[in-house]
N, C-alpha and C. Protein backbone atom coordinates (compact mmCIF):
# COMPACT_ATOMS: atom_id res chain seq x y z
N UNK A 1 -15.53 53.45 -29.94
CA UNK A 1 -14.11 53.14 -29.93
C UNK A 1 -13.77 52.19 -28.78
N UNK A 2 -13.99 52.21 -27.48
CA UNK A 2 -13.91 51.54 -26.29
C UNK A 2 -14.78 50.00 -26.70
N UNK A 3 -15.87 50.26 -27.56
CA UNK A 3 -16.18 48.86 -27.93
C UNK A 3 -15.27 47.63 -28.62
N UNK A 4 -14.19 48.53 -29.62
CA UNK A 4 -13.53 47.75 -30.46
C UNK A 4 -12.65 47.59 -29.25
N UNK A 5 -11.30 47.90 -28.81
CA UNK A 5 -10.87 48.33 -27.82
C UNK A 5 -10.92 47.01 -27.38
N UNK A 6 -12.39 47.05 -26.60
CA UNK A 6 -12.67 45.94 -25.70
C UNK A 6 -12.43 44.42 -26.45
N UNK A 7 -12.96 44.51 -27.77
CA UNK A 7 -13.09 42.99 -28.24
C UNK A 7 -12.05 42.97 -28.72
N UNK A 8 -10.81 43.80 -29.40
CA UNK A 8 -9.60 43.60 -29.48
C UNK A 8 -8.90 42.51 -28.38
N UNK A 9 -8.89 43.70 -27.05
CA UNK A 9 -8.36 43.07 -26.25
C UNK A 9 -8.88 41.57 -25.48
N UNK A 10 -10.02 41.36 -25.63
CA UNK A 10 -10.59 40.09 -25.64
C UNK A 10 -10.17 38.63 -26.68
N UNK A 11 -9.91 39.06 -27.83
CA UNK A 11 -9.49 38.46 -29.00
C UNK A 11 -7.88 38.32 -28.53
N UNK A 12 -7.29 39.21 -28.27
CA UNK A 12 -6.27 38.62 -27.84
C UNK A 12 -5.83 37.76 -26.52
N UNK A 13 -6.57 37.99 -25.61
CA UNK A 13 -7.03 37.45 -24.47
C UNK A 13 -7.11 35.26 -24.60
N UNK A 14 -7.88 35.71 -25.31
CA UNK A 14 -8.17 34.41 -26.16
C UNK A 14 -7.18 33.66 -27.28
N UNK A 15 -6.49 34.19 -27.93
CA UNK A 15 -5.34 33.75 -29.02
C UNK A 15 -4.19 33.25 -27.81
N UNK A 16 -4.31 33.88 -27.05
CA UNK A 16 -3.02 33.81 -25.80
C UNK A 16 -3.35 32.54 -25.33
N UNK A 17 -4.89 32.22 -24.83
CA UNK A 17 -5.14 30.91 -24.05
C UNK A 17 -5.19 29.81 -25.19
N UNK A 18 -5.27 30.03 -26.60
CA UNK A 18 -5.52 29.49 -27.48
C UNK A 18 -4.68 28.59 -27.84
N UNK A 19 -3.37 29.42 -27.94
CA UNK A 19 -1.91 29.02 -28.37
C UNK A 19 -1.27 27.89 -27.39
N UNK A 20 -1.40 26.53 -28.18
CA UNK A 20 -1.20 25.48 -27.15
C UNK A 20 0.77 25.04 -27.44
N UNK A 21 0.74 24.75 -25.96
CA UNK A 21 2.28 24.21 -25.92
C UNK A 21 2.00 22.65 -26.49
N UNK A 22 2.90 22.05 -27.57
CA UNK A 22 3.10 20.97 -27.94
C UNK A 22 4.26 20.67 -28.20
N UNK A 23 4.19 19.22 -28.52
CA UNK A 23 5.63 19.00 -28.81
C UNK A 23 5.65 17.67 -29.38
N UNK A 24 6.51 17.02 -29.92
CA UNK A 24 6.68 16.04 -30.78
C UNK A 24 7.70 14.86 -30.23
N UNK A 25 7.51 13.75 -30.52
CA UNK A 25 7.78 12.58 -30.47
C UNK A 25 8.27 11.69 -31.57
N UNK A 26 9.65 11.64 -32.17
CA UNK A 26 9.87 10.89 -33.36
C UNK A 26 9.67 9.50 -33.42
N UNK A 27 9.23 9.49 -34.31
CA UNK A 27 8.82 7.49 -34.54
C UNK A 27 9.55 6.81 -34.72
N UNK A 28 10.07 5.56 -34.12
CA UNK A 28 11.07 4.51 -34.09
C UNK A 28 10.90 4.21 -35.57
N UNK A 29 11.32 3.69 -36.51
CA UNK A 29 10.84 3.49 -37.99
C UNK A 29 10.94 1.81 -37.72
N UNK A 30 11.52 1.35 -36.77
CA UNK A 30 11.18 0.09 -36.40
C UNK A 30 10.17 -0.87 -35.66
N UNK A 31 9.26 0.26 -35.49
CA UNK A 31 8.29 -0.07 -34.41
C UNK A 31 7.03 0.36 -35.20
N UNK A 32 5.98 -0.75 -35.02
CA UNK A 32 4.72 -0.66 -35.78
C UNK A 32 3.97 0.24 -34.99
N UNK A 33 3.49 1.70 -35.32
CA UNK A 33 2.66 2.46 -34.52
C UNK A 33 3.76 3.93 -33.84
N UNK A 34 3.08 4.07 -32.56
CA UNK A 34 4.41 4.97 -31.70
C UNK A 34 3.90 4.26 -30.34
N UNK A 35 5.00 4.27 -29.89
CA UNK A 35 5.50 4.52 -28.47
C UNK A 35 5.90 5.25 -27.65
N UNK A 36 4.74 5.29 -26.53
CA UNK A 36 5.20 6.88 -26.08
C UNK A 36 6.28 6.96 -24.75
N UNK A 37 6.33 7.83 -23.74
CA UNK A 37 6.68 7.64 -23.11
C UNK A 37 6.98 6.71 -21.81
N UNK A 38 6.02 6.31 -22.06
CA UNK A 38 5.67 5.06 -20.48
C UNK A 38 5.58 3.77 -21.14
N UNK A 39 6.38 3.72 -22.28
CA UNK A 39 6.71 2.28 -23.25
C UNK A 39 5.35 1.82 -23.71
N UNK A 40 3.81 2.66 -23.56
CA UNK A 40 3.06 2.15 -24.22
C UNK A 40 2.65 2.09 -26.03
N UNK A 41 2.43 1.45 -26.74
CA UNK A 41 2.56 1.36 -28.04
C UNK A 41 0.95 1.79 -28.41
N UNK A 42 0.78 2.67 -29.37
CA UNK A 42 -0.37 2.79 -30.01
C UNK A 42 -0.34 2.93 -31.65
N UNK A 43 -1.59 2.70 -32.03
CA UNK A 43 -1.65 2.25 -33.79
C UNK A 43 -1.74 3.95 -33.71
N UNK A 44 -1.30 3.84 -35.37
CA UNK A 44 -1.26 5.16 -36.31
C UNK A 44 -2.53 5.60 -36.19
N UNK A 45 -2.96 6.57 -35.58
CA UNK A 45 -3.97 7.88 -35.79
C UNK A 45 -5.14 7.45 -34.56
N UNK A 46 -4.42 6.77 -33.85
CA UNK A 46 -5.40 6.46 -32.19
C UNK A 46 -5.21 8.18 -31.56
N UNK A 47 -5.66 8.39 -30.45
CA UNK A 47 -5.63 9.67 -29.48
C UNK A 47 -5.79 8.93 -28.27
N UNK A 48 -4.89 9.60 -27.25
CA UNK A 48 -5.26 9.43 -26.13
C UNK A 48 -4.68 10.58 -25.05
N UNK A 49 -5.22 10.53 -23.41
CA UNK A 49 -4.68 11.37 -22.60
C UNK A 49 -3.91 10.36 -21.92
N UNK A 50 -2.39 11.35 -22.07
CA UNK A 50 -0.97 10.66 -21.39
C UNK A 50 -1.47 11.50 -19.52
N UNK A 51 -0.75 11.24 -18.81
CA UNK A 51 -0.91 10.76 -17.34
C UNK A 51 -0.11 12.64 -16.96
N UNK A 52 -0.02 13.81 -18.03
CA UNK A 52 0.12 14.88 -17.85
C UNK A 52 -0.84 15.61 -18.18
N UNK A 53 -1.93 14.89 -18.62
CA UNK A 53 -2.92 15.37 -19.12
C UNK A 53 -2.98 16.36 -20.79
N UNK A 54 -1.92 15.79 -21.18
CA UNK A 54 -1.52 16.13 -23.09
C UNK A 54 -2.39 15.15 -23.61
N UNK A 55 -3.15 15.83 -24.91
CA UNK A 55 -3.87 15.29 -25.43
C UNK A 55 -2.70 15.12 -26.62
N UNK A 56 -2.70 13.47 -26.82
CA UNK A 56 -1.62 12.55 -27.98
C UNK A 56 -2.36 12.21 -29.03
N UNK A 57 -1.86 12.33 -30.45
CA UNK A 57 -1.83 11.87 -31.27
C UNK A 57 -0.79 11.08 -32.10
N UNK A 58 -1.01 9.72 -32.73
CA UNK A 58 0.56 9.17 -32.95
C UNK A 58 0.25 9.50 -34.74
N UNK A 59 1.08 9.57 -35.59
CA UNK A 59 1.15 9.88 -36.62
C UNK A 59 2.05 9.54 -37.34
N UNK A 60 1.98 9.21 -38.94
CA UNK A 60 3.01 8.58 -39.51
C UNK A 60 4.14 8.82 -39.26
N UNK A 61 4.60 10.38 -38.70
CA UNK A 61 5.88 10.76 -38.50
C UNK A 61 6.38 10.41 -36.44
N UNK A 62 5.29 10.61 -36.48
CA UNK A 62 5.46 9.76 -34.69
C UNK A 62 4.16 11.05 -33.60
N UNK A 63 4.92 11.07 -32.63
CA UNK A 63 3.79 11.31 -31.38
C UNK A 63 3.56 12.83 -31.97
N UNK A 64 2.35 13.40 -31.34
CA UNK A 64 2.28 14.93 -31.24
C UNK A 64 1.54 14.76 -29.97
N UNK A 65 1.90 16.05 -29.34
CA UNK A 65 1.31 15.89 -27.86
C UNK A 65 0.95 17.67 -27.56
N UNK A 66 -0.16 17.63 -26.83
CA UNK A 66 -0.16 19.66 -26.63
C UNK A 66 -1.34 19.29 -25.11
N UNK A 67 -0.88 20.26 -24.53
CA UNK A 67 -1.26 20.34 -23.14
C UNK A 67 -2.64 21.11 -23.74
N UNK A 68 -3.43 20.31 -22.34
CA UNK A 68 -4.75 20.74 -22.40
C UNK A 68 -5.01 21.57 -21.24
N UNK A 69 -4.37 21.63 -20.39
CA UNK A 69 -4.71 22.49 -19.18
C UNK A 69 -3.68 23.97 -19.00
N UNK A 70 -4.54 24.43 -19.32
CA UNK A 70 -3.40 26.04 -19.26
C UNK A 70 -2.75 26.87 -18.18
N UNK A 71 -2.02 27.23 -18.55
CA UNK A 71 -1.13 27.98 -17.24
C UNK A 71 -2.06 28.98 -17.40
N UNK A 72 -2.73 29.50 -16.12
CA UNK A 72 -3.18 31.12 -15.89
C UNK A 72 -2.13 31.48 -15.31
N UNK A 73 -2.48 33.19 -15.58
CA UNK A 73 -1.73 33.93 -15.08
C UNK A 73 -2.33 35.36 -14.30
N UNK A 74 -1.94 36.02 -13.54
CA UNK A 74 -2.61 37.34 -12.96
C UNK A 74 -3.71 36.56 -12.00
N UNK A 75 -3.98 35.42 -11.54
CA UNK A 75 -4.57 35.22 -10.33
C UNK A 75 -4.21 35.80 -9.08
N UNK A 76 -4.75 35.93 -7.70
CA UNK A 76 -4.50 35.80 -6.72
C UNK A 76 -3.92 34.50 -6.01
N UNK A 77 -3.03 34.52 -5.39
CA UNK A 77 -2.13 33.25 -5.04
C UNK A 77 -3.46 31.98 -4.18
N UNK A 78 -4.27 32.68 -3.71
CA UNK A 78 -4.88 31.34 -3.14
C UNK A 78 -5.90 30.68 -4.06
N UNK A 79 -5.84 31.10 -5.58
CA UNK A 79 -6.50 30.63 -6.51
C UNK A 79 -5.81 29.54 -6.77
N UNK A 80 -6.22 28.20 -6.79
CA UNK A 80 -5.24 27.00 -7.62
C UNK A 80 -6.29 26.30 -8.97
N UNK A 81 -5.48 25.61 -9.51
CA UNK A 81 -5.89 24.59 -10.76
C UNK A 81 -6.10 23.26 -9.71
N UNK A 82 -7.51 22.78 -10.07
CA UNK A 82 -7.37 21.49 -9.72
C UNK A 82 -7.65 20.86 -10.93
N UNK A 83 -7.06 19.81 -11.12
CA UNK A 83 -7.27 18.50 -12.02
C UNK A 83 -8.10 17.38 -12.04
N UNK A 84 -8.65 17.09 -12.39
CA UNK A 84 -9.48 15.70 -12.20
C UNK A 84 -9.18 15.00 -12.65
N UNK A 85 -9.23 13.32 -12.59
CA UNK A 85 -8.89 12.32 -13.42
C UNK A 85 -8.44 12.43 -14.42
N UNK A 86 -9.91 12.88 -15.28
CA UNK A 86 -10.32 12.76 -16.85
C UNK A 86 -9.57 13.91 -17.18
N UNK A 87 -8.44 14.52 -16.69
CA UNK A 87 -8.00 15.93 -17.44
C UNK A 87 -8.80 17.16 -17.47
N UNK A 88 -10.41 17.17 -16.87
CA UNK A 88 -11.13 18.62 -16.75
C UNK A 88 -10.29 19.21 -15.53
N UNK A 89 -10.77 20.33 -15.75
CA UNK A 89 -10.06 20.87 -14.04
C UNK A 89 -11.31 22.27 -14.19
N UNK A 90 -11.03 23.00 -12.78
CA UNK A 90 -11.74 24.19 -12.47
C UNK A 90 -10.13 25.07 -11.68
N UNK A 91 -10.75 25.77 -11.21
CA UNK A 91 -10.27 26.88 -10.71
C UNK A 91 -10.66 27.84 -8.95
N UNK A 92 -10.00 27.14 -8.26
CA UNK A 92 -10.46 27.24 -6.53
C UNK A 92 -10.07 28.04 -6.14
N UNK A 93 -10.35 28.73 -5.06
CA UNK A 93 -10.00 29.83 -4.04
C UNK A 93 -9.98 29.04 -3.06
N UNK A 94 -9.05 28.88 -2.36
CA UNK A 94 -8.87 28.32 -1.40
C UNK A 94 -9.72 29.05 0.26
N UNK A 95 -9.59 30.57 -0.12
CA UNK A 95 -10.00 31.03 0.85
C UNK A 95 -11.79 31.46 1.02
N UNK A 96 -12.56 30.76 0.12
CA UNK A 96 -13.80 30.26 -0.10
C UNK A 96 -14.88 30.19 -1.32
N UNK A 97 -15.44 29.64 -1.78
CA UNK A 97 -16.12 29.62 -2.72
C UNK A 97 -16.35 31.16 -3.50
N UNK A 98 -16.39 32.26 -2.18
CA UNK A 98 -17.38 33.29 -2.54
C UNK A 98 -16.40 34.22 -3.12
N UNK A 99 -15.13 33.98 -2.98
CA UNK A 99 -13.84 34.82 -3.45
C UNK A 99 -13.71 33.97 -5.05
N UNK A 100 -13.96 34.94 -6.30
CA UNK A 100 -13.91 34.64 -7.59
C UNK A 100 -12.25 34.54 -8.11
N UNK A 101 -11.47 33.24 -8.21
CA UNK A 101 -10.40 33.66 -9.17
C UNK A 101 -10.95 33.98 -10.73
N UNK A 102 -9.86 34.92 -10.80
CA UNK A 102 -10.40 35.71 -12.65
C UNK A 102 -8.84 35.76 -12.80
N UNK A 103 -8.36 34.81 -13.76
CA UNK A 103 -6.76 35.10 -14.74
C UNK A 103 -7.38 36.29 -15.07
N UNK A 104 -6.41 36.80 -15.72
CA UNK A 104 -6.08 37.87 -16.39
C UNK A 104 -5.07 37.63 -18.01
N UNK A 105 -5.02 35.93 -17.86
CA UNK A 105 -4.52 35.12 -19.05
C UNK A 105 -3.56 33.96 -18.76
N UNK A 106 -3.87 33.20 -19.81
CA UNK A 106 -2.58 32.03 -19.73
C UNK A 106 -2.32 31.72 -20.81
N UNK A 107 -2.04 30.80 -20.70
CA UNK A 107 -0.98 29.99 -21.99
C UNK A 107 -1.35 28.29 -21.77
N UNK A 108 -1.59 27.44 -22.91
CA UNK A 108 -2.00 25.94 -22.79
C UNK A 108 -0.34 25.15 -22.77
């Protein structure tokens, strides 16, 4: 019983980090492609990472955008998100390598 239990609560664990925040962008019907926020223009069905690190798609109906980096939650406060360029990130303890942050869950 404690087995199911466990992968229950794991499965949901996971649907939680799973469930990405997105959001949409309507298409100028005058403008060939979309345009996103920072006035750059891209063709129908390109992808790219916008400068929040949302992974974009433009689409006949216009932008779709959903965050790739997730909010944790239930850390210890000297745990932070760092970001990198390319949109990877990890997860630091400020107060040393050897101190493990472990969420306890987030949300994308």
């Amino acid at each position: 019983m404690n087995v199911f239990l466990c992968i229950a609560l794991g499965l949901l664990t996971l649907a939680t980090l799973c469930h990405g925040g997105c959001f949409r962008i309507p298409r100028d019907p005058h403008v060939p492609g979309c345009k996103d926020t920072e006035g750059v223009l891209h063709h129908q069905g390109s992808k790219w990472n916008d400068k929040h690190c949302h992974k974009c798609i433009c689409t006949k109906s216009g932008i779709e955008c959903c965050n790739q980096i997730p909010r944790y939650r239930g850390m210890l406060e000297s745990c932070k998100v760092v970001v990198n360029k390319d949109c990877t990130h990890k997860l630091v303890n400020e107060n040393g390598p050897d101190n493990l942050c472990v969420p306890t869950g987030g949300v994308l």
